[in-house]
Protein backbone atom coordinates (compact mmCIF):
# COMPACT_ATOMS: atom_id res chain seq x y z
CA UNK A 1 0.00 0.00 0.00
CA UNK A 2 1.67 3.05 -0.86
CA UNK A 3 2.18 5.71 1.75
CA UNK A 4 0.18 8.38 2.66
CA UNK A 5 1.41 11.88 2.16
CA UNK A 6 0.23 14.94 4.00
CA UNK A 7 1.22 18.85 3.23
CA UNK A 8 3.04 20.96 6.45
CA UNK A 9 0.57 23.46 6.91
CA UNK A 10 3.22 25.81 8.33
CA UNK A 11 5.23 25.20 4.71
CA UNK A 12 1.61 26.08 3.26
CA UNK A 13 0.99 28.84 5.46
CA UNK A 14 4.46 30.47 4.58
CA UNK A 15 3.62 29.74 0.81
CA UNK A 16 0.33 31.67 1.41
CA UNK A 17 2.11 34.56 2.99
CA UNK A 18 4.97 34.96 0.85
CA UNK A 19 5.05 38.52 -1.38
CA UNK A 20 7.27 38.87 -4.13
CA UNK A 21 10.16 40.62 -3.17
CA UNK A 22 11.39 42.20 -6.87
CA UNK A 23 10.92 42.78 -10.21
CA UNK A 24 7.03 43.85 -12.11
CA UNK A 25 4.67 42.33 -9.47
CA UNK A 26 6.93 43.52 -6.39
CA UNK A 27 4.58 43.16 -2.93
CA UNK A 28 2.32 41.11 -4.49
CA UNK A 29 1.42 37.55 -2.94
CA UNK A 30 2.71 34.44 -4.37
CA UNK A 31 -0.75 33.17 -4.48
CA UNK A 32 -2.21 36.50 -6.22
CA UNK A 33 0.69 36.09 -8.94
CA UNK A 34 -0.84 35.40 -12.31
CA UNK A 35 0.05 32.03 -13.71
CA UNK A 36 1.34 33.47 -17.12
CA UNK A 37 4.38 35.36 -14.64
CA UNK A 38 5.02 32.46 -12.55
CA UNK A 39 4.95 29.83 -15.59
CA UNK A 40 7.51 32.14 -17.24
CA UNK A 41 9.88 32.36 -13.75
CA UNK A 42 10.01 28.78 -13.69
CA UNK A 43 11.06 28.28 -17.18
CA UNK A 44 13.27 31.30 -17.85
CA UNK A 45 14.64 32.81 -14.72
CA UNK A 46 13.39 30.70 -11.03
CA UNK A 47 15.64 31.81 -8.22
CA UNK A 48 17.38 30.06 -6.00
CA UNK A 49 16.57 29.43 -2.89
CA UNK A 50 13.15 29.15 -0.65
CA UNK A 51 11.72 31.43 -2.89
CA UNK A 52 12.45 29.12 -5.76
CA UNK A 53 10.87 26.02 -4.54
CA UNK A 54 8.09 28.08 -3.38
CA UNK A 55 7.93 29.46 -7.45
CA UNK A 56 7.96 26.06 -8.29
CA UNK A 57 5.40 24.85 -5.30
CA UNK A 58 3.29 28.16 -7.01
CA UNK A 59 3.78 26.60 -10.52
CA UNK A 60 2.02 23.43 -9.43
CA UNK A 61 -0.69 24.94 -7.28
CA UNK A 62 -1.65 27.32 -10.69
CA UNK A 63 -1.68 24.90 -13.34
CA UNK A 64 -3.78 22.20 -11.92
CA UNK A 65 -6.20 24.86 -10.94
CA UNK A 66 -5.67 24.56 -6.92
CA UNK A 67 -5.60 28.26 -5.54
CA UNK A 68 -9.25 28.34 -4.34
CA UNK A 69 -7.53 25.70 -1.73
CA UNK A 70 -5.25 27.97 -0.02
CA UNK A 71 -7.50 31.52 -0.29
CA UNK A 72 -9.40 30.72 2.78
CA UNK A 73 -5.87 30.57 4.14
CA UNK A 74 -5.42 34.18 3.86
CA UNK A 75 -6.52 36.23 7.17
CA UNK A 76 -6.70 40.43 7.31
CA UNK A 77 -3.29 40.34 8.32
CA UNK A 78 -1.27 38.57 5.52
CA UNK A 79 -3.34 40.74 2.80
């Protein structure tokens, strides 16, 4: 049977959190990044780094349509 496998809600909450910290969409939330941006990051320029797996973490989430999962993450403080 193949083992279960369950996401670290702190690594989700950080994900969640995360702004941008350069370039056109400076500030913005990872999550409120639109998917053309982040598709391009991971194929021409991802950094390295936390902020690179959590590009890459972003890239997933985006393409197979997964954000409305982690919006009701989002409290009046991270916005």
């Amino acid at each position: 049977m193949p083992e279960e496998v369950f996401p670290d809600p702190q690594r989700l909450r950080s994900l969640v959190t995360t702004r941008m910290p350069y370039g056109k969409h400076a500030g913005r939330l990872l999550l409120d990044l639109p998917e053309p941006y982040v598709v391009w990051m991971v194929t021409h320029q991802l950094p390295q780094g936390l902020l690179g797996e959590q590009l890459l973490e972003m890239y997933e989430i985006k393409v197979n349509g997964l954000e409305g999962l982690l919006r009701p993450m989002l409290t009046r403080e991270n916005l």
